[in-house]
N, C-alpha and C. Protein backbone atom coordinates (compact mmCIF):
# COMPACT_ATOMS: atom_id res chain seq x y z
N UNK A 1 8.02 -28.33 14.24
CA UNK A 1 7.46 -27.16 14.88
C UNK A 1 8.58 -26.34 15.50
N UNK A 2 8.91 -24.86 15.29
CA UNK A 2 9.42 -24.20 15.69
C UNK A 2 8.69 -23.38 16.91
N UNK A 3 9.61 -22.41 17.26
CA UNK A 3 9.29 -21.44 18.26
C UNK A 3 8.82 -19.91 18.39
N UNK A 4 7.34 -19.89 19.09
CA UNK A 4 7.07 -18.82 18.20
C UNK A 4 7.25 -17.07 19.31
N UNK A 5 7.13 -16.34 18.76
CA UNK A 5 8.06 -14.96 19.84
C UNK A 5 6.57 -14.01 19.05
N UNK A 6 6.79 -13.01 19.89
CA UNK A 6 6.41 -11.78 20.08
C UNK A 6 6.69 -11.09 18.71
N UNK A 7 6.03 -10.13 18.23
CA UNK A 7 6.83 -9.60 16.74
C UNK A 7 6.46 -7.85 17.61
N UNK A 8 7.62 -7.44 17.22
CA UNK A 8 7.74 -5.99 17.95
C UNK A 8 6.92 -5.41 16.94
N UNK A 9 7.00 -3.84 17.17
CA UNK A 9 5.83 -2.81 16.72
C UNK A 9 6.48 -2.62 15.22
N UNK A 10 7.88 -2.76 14.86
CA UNK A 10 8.41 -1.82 13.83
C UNK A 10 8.24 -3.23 12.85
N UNK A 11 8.18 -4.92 13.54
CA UNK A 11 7.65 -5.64 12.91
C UNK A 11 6.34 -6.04 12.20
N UNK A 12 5.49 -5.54 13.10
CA UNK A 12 4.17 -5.22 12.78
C UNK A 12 3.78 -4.31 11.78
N UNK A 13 4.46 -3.01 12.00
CA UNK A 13 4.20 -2.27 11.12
C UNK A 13 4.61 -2.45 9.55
N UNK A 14 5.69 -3.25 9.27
CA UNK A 14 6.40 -3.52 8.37
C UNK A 14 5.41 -4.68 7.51
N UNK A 15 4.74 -5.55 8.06
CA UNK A 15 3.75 -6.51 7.64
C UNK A 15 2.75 -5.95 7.00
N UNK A 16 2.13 -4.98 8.21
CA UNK A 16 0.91 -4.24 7.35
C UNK A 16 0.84 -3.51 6.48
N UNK A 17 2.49 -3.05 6.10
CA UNK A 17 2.50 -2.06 4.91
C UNK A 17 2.58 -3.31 3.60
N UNK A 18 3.47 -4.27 3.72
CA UNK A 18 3.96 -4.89 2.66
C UNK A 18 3.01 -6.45 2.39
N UNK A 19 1.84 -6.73 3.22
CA UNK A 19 0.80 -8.17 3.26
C UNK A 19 0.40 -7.74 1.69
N UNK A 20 0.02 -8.76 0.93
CA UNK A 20 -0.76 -8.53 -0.48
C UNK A 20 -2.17 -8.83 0.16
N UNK A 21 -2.32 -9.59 1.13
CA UNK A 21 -3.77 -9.76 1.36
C UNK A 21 -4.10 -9.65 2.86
N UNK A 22 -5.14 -8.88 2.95
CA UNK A 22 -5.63 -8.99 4.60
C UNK A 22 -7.29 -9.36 4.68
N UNK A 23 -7.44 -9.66 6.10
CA UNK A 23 -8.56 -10.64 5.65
C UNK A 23 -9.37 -9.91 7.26
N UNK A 24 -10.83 -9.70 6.25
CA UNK A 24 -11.49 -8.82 7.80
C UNK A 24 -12.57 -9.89 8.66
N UNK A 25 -12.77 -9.66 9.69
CA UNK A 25 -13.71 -11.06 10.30
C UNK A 25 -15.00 -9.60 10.98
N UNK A 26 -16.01 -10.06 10.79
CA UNK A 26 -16.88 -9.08 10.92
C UNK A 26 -17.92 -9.82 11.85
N UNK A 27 -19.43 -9.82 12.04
CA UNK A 27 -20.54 -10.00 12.76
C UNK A 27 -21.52 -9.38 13.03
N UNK A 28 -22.54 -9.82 12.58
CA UNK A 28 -23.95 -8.52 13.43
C UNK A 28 -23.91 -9.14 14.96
N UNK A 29 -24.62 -7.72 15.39
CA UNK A 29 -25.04 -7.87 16.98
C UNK A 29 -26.11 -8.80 17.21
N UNK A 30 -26.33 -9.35 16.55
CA UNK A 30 -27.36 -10.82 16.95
C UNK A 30 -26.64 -11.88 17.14
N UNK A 31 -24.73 -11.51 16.77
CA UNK A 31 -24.82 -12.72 17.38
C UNK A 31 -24.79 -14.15 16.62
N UNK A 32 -24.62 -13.95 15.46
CA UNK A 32 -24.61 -14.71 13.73
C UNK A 32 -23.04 -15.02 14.21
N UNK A 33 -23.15 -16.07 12.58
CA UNK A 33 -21.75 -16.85 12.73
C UNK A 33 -20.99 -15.66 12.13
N UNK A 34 -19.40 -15.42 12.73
CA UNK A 34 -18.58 -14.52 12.38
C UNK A 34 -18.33 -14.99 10.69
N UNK A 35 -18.00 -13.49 10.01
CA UNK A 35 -17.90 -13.64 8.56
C UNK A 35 -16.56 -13.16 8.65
N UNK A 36 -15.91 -13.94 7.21
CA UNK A 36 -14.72 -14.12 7.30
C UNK A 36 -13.96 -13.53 5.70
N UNK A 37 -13.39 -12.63 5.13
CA UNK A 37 -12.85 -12.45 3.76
C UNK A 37 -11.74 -11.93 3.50
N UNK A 38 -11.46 -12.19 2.89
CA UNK A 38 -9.56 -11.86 1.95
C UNK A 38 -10.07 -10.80 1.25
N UNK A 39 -9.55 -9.92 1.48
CA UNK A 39 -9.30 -8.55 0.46
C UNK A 39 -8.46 -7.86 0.29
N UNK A 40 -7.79 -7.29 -0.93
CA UNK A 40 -6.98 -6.22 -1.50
C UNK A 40 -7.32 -5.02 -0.96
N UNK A 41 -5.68 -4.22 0.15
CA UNK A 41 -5.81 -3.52 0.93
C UNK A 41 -5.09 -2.26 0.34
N UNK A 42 -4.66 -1.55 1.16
CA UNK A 42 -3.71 -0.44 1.26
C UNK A 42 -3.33 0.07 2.48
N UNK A 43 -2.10 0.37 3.32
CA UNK A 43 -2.06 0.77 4.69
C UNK A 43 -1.24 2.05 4.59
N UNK A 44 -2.58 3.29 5.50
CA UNK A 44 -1.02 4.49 5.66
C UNK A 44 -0.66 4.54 6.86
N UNK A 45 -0.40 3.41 7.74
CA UNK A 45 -0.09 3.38 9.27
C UNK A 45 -1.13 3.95 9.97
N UNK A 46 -2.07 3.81 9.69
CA UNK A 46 -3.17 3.96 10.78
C UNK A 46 -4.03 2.93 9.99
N UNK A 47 -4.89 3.50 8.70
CA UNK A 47 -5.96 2.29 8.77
C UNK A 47 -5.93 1.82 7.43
N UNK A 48 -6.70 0.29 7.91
CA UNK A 48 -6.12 -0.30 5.94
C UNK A 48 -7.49 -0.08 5.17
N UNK A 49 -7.49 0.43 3.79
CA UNK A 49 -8.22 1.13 2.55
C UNK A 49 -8.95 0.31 2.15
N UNK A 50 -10.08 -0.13 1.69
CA UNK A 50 -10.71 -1.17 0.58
C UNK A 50 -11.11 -0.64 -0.24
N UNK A 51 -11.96 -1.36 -1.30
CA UNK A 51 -13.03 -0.76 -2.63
C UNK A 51 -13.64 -2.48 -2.51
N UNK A 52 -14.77 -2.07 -2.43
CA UNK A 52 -16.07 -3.34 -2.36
C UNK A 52 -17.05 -2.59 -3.25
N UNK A 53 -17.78 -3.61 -4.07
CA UNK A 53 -19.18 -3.60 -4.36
C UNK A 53 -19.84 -4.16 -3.05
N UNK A 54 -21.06 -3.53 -3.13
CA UNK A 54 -22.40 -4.16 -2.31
C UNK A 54 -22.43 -5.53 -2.00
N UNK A 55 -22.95 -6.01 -0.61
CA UNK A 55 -22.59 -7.53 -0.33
C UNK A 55 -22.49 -7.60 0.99
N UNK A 56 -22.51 -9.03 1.38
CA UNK A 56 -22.72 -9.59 2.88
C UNK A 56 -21.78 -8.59 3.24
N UNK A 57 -20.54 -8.57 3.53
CA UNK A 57 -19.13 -8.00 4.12
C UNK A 57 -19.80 -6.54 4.65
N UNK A 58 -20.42 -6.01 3.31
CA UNK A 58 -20.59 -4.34 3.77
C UNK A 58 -21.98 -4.26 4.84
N UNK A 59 -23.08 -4.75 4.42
CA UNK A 59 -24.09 -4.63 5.36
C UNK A 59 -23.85 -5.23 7.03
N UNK A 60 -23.33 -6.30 7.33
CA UNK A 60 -22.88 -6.34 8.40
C UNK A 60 -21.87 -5.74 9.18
N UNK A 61 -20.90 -4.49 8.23
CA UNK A 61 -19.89 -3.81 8.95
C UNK A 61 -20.49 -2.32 9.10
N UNK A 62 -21.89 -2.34 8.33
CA UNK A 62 -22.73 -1.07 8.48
C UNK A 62 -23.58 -1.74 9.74
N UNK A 63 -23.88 -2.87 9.84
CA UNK A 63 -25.04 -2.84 11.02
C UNK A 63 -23.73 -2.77 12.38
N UNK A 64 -22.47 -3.50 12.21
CA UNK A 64 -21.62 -4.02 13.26
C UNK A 64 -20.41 -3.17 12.67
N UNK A 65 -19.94 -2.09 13.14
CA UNK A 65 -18.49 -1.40 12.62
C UNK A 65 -17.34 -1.98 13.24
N UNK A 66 -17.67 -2.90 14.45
CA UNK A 66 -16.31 -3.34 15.04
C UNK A 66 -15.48 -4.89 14.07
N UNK A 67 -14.82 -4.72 13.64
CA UNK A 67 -14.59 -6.05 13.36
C UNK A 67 -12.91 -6.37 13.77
N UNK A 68 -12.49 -7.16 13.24
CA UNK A 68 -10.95 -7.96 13.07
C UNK A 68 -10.50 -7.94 12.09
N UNK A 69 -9.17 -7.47 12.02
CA UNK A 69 -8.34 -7.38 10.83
C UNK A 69 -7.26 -8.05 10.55
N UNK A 70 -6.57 -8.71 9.55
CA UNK A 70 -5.52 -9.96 9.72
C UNK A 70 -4.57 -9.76 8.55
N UNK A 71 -3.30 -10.12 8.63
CA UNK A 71 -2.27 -10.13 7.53
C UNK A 71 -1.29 -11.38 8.56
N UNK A 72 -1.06 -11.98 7.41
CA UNK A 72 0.65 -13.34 7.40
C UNK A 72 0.61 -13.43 6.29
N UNK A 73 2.21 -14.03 6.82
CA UNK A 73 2.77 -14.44 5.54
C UNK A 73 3.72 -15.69 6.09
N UNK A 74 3.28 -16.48 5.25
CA UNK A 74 4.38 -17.89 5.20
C UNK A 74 5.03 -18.53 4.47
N UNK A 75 6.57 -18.83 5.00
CA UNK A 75 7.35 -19.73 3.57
C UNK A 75 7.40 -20.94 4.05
N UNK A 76 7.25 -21.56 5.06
CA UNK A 76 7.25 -22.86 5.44
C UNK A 76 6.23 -22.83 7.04
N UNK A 77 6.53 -23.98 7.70
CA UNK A 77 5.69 -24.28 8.80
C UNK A 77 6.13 -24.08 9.34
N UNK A 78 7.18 -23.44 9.89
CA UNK A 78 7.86 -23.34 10.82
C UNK A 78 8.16 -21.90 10.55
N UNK A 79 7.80 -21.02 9.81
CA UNK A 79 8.76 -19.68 9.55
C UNK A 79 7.13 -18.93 8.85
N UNK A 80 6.71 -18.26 9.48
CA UNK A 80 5.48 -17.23 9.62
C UNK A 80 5.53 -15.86 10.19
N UNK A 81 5.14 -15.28 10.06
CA UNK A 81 4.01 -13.87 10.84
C UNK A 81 2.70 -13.39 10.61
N UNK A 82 2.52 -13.01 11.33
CA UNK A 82 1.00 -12.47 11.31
C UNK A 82 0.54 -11.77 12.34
N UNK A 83 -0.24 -10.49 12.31
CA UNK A 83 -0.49 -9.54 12.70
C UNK A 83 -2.65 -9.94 12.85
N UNK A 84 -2.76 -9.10 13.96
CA UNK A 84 -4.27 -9.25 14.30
C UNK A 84 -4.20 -8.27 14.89
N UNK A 85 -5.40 -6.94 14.60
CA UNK A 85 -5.57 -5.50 14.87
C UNK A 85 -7.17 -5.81 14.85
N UNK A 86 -7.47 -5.11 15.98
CA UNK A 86 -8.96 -4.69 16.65
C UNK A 86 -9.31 -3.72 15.57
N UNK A 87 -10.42 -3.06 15.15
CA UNK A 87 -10.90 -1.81 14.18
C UNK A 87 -12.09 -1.72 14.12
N UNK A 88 -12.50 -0.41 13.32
CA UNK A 88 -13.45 0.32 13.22
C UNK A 88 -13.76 0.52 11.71
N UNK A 89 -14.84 0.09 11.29
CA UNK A 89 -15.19 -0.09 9.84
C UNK A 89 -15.64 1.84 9.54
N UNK A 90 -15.46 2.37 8.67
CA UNK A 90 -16.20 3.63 8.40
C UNK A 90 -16.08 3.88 6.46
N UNK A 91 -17.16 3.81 6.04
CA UNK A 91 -17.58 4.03 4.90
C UNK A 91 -16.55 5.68 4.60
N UNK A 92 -16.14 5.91 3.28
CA UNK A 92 -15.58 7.12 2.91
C UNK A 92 -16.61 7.64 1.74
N UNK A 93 -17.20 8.90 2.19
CA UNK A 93 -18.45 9.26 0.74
C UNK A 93 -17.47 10.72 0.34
N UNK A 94 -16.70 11.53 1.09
CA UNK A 94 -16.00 12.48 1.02
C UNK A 94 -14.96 12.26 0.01
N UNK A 95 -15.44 13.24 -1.32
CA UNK A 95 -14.80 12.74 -2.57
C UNK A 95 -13.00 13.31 -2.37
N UNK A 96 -12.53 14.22 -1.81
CA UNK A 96 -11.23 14.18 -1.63
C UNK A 96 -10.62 12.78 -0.72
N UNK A 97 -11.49 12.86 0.09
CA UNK A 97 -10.87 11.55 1.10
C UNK A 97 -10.97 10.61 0.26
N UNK A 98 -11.97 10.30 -0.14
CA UNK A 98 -12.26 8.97 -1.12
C UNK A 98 -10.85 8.46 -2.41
N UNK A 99 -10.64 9.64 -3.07
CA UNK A 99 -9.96 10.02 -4.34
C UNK A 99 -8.18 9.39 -3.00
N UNK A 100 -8.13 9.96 -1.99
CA UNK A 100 -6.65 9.77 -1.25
C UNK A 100 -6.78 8.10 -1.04
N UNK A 101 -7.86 7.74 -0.40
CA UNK A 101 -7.77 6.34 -0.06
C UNK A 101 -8.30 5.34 -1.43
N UNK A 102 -8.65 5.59 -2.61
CA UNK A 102 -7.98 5.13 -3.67
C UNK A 102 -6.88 4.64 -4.27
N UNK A 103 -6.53 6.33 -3.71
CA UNK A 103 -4.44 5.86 -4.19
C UNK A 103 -3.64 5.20 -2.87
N UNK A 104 -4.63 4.91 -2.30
CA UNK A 104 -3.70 4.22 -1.18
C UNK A 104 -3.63 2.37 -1.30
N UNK A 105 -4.72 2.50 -1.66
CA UNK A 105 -5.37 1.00 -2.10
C UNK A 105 -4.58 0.70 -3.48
N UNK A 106 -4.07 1.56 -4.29
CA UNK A 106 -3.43 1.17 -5.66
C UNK A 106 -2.33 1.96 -6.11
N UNK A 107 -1.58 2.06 -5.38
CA UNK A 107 -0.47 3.59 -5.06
C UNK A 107 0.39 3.18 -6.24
N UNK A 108 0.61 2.00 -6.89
CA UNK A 108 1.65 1.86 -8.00
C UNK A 108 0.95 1.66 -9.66
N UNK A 109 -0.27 1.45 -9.73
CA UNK A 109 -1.22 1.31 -10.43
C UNK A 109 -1.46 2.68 -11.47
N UNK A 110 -1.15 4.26 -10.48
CA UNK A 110 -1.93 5.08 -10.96
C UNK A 110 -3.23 5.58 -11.13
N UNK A 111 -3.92 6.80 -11.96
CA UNK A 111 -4.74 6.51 -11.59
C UNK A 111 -5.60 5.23 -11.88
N UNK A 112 -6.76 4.99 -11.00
CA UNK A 112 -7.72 3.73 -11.54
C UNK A 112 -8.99 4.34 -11.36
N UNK A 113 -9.85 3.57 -12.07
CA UNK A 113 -11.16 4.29 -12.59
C UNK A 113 -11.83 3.01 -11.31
N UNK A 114 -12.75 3.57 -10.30
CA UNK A 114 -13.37 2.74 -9.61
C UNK A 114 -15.11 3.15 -9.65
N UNK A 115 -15.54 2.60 -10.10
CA UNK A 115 -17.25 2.63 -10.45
C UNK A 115 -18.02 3.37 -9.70
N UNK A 116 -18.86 4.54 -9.63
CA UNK A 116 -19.34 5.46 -8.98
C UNK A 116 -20.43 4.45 -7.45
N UNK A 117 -20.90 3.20 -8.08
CA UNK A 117 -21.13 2.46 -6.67
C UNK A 117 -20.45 2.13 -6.03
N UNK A 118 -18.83 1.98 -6.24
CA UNK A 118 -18.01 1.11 -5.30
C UNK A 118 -18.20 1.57 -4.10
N UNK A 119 -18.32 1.00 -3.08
CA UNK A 119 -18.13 1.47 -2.14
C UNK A 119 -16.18 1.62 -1.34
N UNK A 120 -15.95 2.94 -1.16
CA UNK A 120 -14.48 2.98 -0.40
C UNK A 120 -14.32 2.82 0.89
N UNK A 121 -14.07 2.27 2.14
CA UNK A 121 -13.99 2.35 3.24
C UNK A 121 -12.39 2.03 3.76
N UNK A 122 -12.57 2.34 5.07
CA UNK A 122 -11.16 2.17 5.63
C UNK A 122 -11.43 1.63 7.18
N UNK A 123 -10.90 0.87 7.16
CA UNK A 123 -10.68 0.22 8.89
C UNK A 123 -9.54 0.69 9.59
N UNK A 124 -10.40 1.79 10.81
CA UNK A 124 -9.18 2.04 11.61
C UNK A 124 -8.65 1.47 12.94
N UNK A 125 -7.44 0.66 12.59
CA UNK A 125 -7.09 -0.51 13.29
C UNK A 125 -5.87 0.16 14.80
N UNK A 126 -6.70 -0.93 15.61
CA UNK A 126 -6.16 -0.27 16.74
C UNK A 126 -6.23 -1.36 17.80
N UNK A 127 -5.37 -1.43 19.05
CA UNK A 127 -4.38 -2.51 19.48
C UNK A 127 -4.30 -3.80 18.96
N UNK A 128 -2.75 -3.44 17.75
CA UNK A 128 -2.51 -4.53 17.30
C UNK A 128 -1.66 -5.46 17.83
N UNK A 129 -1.26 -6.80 17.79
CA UNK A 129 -0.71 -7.78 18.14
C UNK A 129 0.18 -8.75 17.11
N UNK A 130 1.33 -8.74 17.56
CA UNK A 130 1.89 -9.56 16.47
C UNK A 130 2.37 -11.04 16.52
N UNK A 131 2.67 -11.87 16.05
CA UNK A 131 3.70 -13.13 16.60
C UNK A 131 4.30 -13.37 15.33
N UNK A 132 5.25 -14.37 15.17
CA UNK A 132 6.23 -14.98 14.33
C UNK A 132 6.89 -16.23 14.64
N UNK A 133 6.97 -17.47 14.05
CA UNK A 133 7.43 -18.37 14.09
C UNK A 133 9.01 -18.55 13.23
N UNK A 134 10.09 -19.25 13.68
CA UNK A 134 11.10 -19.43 13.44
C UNK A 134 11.36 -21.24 14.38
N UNK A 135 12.13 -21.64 13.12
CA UNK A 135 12.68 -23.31 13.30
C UNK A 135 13.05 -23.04 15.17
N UNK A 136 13.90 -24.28 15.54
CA UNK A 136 14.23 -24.47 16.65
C UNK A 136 15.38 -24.20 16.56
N UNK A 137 16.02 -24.27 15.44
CA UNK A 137 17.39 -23.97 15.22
C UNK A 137 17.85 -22.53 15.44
N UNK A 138 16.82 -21.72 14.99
CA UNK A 138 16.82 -20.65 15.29
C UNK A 138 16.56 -19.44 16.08
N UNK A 139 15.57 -20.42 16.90
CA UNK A 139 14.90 -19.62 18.15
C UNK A 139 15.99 -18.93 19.34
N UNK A 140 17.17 -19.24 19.40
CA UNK A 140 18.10 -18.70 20.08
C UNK A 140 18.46 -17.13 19.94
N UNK A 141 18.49 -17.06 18.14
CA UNK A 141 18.68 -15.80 18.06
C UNK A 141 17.46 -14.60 18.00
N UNK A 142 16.57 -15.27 18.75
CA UNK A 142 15.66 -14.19 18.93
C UNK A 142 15.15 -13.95 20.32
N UNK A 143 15.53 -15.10 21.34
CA UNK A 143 15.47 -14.57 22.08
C UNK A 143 16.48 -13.82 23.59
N UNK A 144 15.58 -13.24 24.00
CA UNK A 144 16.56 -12.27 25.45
C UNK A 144 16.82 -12.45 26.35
């Protein structure tokens, strides 16, 4: 077990652009067990992009818009990050907006043909938090 620090803002930000997967934790207001999923994102420094078909995930972020948003990455047990941002679920039906947060979700892809049901939304994530783990060997040089 290593030592784990604070991950600054320009660290944070650097995660959420480059995570392959982020994972949203959602809930209705009744009060149900929190729902939990991995999905293929896109981030333009404010909020991260999806494309969903219909399904548990969307009806509970239409009844409950607040949810949790998550990205890490790990090469060993001792050497991690991961980021956790508060947000706001909001459906995109606005076909220019829609067509931008497309290419945000698949910016190297080109265009992509996404099915007139998909649903597009974007979570706009807000006070985020970071941490990072590093060996013991190394914990010196990170901290002040």
């Amino acid at each position: 077990m290593g030592k784990i620090f604070v991950l600054d803002e320009d660290g944070i930000e650097e995660l959420l652009r480059t995570a392959l997967v982020g994972r949203i934790a959602c809930c209705r207001h009744d009060g149900g067990r929190p729902y939990l999923v991995p999905l293929a994102y896109g981030y333009d420094g404010e909020s991260a992009y999806a494309i969903s078909g219909p399904g548990r995930k969307l009806a509970i972020m239409r009844e409950q818009p607040l949810v949790t948003f998550e990205v890490d990455e790990a090469t060993a047990e001792d050497r991690w990050r991961s980021v956790i941002a508060d947000g706001e679920f909001e459906e995109i039906n606005d076909p220019d907006e829609r067509s931008r947060a497309i290419a945000i979700v698949a910016p190297s892809s080109g265009p992509i043909s996404v099915s007139p049901g998909a649903i597009v939304y974007r979570v706009r994530l807000t006070n985020k938090t970071g941490r990072f783990e590093v060996p013991d060997d190394e914990a010196h040089l990170h901290e002040r």
